[in-house]
C-alpha atoms as a PDB file:
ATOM      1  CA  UNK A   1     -16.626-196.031 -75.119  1.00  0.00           C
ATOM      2  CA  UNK A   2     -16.385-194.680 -71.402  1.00  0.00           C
ATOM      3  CA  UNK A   3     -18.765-191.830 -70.600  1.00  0.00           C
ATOM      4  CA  UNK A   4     -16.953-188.445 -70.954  1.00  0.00           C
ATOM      5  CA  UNK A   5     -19.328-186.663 -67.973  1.00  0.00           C
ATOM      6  CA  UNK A   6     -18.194-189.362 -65.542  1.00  0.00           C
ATOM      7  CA  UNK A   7     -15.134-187.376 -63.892  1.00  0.00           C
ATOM      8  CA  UNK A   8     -18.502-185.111 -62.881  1.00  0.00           C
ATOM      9  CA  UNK A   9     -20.694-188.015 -61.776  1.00  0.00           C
ATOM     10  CA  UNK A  10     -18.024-188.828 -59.041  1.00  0.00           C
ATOM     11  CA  UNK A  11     -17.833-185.151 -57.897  1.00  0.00           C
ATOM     12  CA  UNK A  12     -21.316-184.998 -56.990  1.00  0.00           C
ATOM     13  CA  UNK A  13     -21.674-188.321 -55.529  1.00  0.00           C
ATOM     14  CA  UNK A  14     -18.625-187.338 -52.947  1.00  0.00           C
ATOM     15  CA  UNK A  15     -20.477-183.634 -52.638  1.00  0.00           C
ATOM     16  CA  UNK A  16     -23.435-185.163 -51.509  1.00  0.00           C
ATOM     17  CA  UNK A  17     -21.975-187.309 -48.941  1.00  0.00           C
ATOM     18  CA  UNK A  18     -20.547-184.760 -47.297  1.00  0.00           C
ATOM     19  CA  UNK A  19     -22.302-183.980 -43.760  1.00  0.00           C
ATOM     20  CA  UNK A  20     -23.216-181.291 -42.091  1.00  0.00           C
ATOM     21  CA  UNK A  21     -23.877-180.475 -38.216  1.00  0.00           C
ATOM     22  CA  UNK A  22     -27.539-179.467 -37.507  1.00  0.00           C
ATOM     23  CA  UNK A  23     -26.115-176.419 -35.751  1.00  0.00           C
ATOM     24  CA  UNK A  24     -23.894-175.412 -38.404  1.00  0.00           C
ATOM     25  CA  UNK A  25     -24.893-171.796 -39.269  1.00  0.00           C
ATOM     26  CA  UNK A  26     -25.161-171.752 -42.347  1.00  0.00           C
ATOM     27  CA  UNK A  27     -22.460-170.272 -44.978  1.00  0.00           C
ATOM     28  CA  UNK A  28     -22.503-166.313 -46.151  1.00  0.00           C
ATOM     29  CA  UNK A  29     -25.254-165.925 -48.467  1.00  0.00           C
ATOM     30  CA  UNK A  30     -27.069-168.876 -48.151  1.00  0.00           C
ATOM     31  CA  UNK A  31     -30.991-169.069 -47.180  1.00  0.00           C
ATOM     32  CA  UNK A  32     -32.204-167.619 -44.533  1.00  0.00           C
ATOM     33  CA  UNK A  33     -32.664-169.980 -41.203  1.00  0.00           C
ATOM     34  CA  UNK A  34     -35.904-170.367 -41.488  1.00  0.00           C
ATOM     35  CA  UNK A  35     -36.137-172.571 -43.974  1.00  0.00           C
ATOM     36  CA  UNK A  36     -34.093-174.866 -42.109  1.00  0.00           C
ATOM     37  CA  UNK A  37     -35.782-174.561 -38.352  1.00  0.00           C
ATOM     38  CA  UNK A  38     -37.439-177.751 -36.964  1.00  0.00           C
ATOM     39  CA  UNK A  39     -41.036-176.798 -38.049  1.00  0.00           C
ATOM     40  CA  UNK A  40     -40.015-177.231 -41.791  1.00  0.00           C
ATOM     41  CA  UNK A  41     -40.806-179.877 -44.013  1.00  0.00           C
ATOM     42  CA  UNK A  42     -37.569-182.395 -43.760  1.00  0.00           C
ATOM     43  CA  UNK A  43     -35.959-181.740 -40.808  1.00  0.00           C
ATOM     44  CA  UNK A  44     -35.669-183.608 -37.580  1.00  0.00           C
ATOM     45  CA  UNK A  45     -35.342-182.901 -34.238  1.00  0.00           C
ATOM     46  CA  UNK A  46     -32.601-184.738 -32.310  1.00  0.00           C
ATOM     47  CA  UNK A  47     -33.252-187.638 -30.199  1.00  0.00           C
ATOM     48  CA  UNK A  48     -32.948-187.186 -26.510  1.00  0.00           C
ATOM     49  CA  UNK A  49     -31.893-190.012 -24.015  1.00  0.00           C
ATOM     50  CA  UNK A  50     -31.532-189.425 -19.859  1.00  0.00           C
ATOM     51  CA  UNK A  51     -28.299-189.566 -18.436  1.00  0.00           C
ATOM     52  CA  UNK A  52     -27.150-190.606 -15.050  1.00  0.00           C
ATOM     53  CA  UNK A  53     -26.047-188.565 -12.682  1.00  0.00           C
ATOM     54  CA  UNK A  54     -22.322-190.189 -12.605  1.00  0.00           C
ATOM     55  CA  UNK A  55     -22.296-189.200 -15.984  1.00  0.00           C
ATOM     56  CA  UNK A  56     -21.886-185.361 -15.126  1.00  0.00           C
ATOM     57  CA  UNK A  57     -18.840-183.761 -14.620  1.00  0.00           C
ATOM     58  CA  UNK A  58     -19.799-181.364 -11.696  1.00  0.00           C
ATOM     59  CA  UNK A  59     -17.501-178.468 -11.396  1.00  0.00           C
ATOM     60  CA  UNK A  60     -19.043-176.264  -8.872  1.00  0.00           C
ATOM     61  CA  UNK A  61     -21.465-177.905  -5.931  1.00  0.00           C
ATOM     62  CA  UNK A  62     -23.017-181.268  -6.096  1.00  0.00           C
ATOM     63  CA  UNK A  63     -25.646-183.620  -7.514  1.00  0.00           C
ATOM     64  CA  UNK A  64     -26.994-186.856  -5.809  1.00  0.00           C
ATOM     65  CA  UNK A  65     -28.489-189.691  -7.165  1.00  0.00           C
ATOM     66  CA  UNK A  66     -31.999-190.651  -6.939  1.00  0.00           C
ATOM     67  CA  UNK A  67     -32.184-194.012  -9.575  1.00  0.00           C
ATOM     68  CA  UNK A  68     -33.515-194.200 -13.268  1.00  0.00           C
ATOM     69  CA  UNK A  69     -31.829-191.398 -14.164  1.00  0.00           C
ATOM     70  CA  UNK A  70     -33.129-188.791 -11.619  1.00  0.00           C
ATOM     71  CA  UNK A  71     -30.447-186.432  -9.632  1.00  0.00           C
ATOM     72  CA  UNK A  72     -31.311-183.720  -7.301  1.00  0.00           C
ATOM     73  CA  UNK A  73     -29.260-180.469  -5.792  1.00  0.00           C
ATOM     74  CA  UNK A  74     -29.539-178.537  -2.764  1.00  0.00           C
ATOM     75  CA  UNK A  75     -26.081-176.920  -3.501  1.00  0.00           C
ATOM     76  CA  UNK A  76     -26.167-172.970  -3.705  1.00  0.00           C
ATOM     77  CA  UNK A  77     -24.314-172.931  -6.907  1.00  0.00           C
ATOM     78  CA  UNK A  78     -24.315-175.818  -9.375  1.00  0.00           C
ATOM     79  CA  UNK A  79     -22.602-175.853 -12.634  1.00  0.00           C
ATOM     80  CA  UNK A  80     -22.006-179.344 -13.915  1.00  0.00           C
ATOM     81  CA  UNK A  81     -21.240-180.699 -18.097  1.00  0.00           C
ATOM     82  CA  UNK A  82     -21.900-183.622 -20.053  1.00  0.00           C
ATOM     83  CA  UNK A  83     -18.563-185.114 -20.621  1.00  0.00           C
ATOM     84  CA  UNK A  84     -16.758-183.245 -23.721  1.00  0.00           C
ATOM     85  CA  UNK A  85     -18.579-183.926 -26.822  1.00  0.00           C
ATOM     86  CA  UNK A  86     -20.546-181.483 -28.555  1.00  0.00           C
ATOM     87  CA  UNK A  87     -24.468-181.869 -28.220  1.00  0.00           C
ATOM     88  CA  UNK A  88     -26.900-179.567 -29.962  1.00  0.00           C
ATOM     89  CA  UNK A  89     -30.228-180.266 -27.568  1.00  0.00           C
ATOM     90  CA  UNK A  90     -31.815-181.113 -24.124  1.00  0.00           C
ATOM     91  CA  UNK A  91     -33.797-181.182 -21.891  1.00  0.00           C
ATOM     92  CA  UNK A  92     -34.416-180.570 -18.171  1.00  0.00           C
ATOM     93  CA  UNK A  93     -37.514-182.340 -16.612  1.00  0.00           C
ATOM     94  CA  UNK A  94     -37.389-180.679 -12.672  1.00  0.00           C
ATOM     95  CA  UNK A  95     -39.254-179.953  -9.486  1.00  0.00           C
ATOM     96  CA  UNK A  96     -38.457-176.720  -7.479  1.00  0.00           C
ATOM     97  CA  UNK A  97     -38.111-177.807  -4.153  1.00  0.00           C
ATOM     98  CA  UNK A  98     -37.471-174.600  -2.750  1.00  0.00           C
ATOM     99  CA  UNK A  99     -34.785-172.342  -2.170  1.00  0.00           C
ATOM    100  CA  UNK A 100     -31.097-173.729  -0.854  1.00  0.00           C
ATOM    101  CA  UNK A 101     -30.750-173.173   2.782  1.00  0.00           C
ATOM    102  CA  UNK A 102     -28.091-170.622   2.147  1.00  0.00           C
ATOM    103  CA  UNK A 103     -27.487-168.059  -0.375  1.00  0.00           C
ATOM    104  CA  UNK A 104     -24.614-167.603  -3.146  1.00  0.00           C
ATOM    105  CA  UNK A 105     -24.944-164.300  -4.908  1.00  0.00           C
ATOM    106  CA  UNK A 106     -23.821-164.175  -8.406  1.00  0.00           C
ATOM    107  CA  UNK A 107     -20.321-162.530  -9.371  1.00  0.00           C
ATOM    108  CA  UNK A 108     -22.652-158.976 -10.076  1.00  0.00           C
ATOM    109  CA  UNK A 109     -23.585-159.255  -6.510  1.00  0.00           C
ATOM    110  CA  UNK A 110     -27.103-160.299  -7.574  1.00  0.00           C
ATOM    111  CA  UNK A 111     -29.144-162.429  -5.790  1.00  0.00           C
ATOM    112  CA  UNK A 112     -31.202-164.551  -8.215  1.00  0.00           C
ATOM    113  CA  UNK A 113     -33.052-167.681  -7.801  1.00  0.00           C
ATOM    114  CA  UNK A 114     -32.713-169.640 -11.313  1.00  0.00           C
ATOM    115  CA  UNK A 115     -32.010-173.152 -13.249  1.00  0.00           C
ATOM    116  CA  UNK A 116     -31.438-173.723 -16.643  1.00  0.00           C
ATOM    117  CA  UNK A 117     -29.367-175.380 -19.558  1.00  0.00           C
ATOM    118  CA  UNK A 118     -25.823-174.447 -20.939  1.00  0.00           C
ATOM    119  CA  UNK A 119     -25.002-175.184 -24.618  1.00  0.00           C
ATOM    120  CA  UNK A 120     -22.043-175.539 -26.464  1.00  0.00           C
ATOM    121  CA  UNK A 121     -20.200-174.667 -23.229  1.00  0.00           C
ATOM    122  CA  UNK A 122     -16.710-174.549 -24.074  1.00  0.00           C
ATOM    123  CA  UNK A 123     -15.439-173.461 -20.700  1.00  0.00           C
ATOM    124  CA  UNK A 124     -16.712-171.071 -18.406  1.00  0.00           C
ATOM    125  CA  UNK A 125     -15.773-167.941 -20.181  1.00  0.00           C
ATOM    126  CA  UNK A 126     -17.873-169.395 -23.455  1.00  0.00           C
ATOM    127  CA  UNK A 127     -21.347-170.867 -23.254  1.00  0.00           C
ATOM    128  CA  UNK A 128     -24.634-170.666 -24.376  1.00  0.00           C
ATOM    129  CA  UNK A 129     -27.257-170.113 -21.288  1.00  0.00           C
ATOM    130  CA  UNK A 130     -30.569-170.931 -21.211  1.00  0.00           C
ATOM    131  CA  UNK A 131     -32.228-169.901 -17.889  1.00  0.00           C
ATOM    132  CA  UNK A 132     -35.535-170.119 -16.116  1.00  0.00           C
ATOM    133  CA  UNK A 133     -35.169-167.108 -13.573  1.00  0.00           C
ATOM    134  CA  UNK A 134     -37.434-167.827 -10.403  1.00  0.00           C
ATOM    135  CA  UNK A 135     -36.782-164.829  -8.286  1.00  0.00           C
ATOM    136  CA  UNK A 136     -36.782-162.146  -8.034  1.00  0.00           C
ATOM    137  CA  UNK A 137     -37.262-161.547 -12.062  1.00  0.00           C
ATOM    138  CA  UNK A 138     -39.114-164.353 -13.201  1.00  0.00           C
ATOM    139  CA  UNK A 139     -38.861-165.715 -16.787  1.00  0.00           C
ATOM    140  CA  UNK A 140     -36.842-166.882 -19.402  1.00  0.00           C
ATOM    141  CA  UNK A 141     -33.640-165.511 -20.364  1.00  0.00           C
ATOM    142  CA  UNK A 142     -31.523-166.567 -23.545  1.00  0.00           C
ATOM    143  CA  UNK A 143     -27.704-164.908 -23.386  1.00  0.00           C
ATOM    144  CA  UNK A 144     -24.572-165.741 -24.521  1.00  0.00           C
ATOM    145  CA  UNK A 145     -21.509-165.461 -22.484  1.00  0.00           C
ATOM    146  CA  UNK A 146     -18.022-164.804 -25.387  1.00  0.00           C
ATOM    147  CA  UNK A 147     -14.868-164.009 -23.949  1.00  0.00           C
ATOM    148  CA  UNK A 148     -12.244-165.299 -26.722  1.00  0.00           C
ATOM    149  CA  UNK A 149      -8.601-166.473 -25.331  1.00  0.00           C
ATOM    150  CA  UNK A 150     -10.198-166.458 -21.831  1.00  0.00           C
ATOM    151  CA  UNK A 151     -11.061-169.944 -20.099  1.00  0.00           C
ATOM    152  CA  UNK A 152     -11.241-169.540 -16.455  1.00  0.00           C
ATOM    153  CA  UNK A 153     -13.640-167.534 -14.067  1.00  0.00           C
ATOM    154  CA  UNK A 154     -11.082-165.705 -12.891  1.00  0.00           C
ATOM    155  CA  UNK A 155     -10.089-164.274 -16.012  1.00  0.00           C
ATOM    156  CA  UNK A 156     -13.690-163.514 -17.563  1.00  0.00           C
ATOM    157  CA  UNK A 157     -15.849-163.240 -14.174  1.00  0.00           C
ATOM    158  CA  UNK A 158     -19.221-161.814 -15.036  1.00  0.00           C
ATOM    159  CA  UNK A 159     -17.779-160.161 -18.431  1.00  0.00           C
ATOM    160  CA  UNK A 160     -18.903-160.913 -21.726  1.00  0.00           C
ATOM    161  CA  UNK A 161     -22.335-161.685 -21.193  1.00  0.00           C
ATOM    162  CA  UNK A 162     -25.281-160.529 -24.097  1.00  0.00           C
ATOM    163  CA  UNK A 163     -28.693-161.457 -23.395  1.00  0.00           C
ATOM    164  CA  UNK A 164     -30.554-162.117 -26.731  1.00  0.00           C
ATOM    165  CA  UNK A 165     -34.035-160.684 -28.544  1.00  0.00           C
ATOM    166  CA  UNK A 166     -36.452-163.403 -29.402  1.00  0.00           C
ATOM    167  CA  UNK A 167     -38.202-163.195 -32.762  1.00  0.00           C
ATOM    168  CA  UNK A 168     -41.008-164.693 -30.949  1.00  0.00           C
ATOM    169  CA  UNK A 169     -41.663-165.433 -27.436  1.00  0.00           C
ATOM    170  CA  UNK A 170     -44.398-166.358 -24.698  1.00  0.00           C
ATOM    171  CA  UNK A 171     -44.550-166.073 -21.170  1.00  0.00           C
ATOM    172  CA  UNK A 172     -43.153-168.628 -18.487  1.00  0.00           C
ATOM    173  CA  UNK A 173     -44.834-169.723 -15.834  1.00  0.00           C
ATOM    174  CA  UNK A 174     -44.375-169.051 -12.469  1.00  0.00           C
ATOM    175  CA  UNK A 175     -41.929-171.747 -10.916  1.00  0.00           C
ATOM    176  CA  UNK A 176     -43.411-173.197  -7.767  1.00  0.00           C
ATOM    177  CA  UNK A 177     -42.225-175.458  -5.412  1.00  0.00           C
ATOM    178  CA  UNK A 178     -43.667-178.683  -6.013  1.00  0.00           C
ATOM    179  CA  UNK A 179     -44.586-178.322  -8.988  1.00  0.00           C
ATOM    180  CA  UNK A 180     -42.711-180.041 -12.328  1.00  0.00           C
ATOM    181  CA  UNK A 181     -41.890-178.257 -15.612  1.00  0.00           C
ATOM    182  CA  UNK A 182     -39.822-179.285 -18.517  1.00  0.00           C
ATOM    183  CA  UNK A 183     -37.156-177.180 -19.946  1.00  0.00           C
ATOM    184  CA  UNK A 184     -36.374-178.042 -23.383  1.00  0.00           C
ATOM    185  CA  UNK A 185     -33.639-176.285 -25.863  1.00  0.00           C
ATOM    186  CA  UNK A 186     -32.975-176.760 -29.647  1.00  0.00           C
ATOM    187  CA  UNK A 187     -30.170-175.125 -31.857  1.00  0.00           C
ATOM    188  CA  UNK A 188     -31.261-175.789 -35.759  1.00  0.00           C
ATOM    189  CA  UNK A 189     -29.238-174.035 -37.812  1.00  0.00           C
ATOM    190  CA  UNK A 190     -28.577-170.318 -36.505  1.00  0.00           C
ATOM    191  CA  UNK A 191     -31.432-170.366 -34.405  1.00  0.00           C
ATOM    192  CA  UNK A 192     -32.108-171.429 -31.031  1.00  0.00           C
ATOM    193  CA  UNK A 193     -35.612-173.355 -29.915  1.00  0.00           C
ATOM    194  CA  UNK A 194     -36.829-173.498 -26.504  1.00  0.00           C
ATOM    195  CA  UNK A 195     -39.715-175.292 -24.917  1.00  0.00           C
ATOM    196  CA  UNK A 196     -41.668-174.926 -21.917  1.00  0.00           C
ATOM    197  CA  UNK A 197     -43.805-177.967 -20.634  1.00  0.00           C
ATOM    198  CA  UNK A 198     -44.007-179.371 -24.441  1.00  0.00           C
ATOM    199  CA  UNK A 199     -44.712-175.982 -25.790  1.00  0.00           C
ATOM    200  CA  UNK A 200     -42.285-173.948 -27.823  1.00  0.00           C
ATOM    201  CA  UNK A 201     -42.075-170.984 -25.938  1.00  0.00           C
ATOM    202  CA  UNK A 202     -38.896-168.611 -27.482  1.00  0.00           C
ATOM    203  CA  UNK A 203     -37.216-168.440 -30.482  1.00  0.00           C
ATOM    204  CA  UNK A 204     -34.553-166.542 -31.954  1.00  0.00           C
ATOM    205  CA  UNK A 205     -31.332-165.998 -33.587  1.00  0.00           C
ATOM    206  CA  UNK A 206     -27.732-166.682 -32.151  1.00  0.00           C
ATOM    207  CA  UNK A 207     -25.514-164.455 -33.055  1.00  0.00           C
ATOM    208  CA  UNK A 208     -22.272-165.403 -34.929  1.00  0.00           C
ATOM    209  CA  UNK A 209     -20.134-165.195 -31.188  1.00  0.00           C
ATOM    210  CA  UNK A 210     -21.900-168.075 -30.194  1.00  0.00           C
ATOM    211  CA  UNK A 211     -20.627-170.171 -33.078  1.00  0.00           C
ATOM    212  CA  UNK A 212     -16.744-169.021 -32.596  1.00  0.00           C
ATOM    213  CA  UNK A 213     -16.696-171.871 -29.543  1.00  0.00           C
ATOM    214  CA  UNK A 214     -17.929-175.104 -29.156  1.00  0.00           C
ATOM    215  CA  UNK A 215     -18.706-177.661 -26.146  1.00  0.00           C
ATOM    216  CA  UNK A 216     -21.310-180.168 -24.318  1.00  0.00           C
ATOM    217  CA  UNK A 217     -24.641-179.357 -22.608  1.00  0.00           C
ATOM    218  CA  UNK A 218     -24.751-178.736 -18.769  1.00  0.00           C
ATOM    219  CA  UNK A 219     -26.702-177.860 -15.972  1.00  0.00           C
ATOM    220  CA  UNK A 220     -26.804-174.608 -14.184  1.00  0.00           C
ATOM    221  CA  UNK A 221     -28.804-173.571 -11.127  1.00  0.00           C
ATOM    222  CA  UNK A 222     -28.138-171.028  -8.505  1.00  0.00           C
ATOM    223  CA  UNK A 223     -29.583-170.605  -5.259  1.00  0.00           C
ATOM    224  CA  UNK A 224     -32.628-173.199  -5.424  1.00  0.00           C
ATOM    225  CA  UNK A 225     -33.104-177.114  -4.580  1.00  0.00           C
ATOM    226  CA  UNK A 226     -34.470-179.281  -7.569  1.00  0.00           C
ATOM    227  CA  UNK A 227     -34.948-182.535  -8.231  1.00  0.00           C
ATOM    228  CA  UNK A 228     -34.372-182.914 -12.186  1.00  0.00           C
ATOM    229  CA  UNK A 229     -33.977-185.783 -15.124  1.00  0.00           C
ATOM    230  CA  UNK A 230     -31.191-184.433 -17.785  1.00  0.00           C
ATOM    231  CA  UNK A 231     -31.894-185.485 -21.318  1.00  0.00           C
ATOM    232  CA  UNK A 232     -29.495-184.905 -23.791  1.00  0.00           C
ATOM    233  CA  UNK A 233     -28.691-184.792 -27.787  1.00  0.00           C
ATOM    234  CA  UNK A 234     -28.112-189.141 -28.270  1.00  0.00           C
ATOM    235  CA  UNK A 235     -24.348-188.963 -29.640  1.00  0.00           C
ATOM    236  CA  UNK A 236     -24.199-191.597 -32.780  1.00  0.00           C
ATOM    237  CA  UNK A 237     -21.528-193.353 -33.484  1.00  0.00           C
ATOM    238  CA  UNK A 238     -19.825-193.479 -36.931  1.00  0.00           C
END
C-alpha cells in the first residue's frame, strides 16, 4: 500500500530547494535581520575574485591598466560598472595618490575629494553608494540614491539622494596619499556591512527603496588619483 502523506513529502522536498538571494530582504513578518547578518552561526560571506580593468564598463572618465588586476585613475570624475549582473559584495584595495590635476565639482556645486563602491546600481538615477570622503569632510558615508521611472543624469541630477544611520559605526581613517586602505562592502539580508582595512567599521539597515532596483557593483571616485584592485561578489554558474 502507497504511503498516503507522500503528496506532502514531495511538497517539502521542492520547498526546500527553492533558493534564495543573500540580499533578499526578507518577507513581511519574518525575523528580524539580525539573525541572518554574516556574524551568525551558518552564514557565509561571498567569495571575492579581482577583476581586470577591461572588464569595467567605464561611463564617465577613465581607468588604465597596471597588470594582475591593478587599474589606476587620474580622471576628475570616474564612474565605471561591472558588466550587468547583480553582485551583492566587494571590495576596493587603493592608494590615494593625490588629488586630480583639475577639479570637477559635483552636480550640488560641491567640491569633494572621495572614492568608494556602488551597489546594486541599476542606472545612475538608482544605486547604492558607499563612499570614503577625503576632503573636505572626511569619513564614511552610506546613502542611497531612488529616483523610480528615472534612468539618466539628466533626468534625476543630484535628486533623490538619502544618506543612511548606522546602527553601529567607527571612525575612518584619514586617507593619505601614499598610503593603502581596503574598502570592503557586504549586503546580508536587509543590512549593509562595511569594512575598513579588515575591520568592520559600519553597519546598518537599507531601507526598502534600495531593494525596489537592482544592478552590478562599480567604482566611483571624484576629484582624486588612485591606484586600486576591484574585487567583486564571484558570479556562479548554474
Amino acid at each position: 500500500m502507497g504511503n498516503r502523506n507522500s503528496p506532502w513529502l514531495v511538497l517539502a522536498v521542492l520547498a526546500g530547494c527553492v533558493g534564495v538571494r543573500r540580499d533578499a530582504p526578507p518577507p513581511s513578518g519574518s525575523a528580524s535581520p539580525s539573525s541572518t547578518s554574516a556574524g551568525s552561526p551558518g552564514t557565509s560571506r561571498a567569495r571575492l575574485v579581482p577583476i581586470e580593468a577591461h572588464d569595467l564598463l567605464v561611463t564617465s572618465g577613465a581607468v588604465e591598466s597596471e597588470g594582475a588586476g591593478r587599474f589606476s585613475n587620474r580622471s576628475p570624475t570616474l564612474r565605471a560598472w561591472l558588466g550587468r549582473s547583480p553582485r551583492t559584495a566587494a571590495e576596493l584595495d587603493f592608494v590615494y595618490r593625490g588629488p586630480t590635476t583639475r577639479d570637477a565639482p559635483l552636480a550640488s556645486g560641491e567640491l569633494r575629494r572621495q572614492i568608494g563602491l556602488e551597489l546594486r546600481a541599476r542606472d545612475t538615477c538608482n544605486v547604492v553608494y558607499v563612499m570614503w570622503h577625503i576632503a573636505p569632510s572626511p569619513g564614511i558615508v552610506v546613502s542611497v540614491k531612488s529616483n523610480p521611472g528615472q534612468s539618466r543624469h539628466a533626468e534625476c541630477r543630484d535628486r533623490g539622494y538619502s544618506s543612511l544611520q548606522p546602527i553601529t559605526s567607527d571612525p575612518a581613517p584619514l586617507v593619505q596619499p601614499g598610503e593603502p586602505h581596503v574598502l570592503a562592502a557586504d549586503i546580508r539580508g536587509r543590512r549593509l556591512h562595511v569594512s575598513i582595512d579588515g575591520r568592520e567599521s559600519w553597519v546598518g539597515e537599507l531601507p526598502v527603496a534600495a531593494f525596489e532596483f537592482d544592478g552590478p557593483v562599480g567604482v566611483r571616485s571624484d576629484n582624486a588619483e588612485f591606484s586600486a584592485t576591484l574585487r567583486a561578489e564571484e558570479l556562479v554558474q548554474r
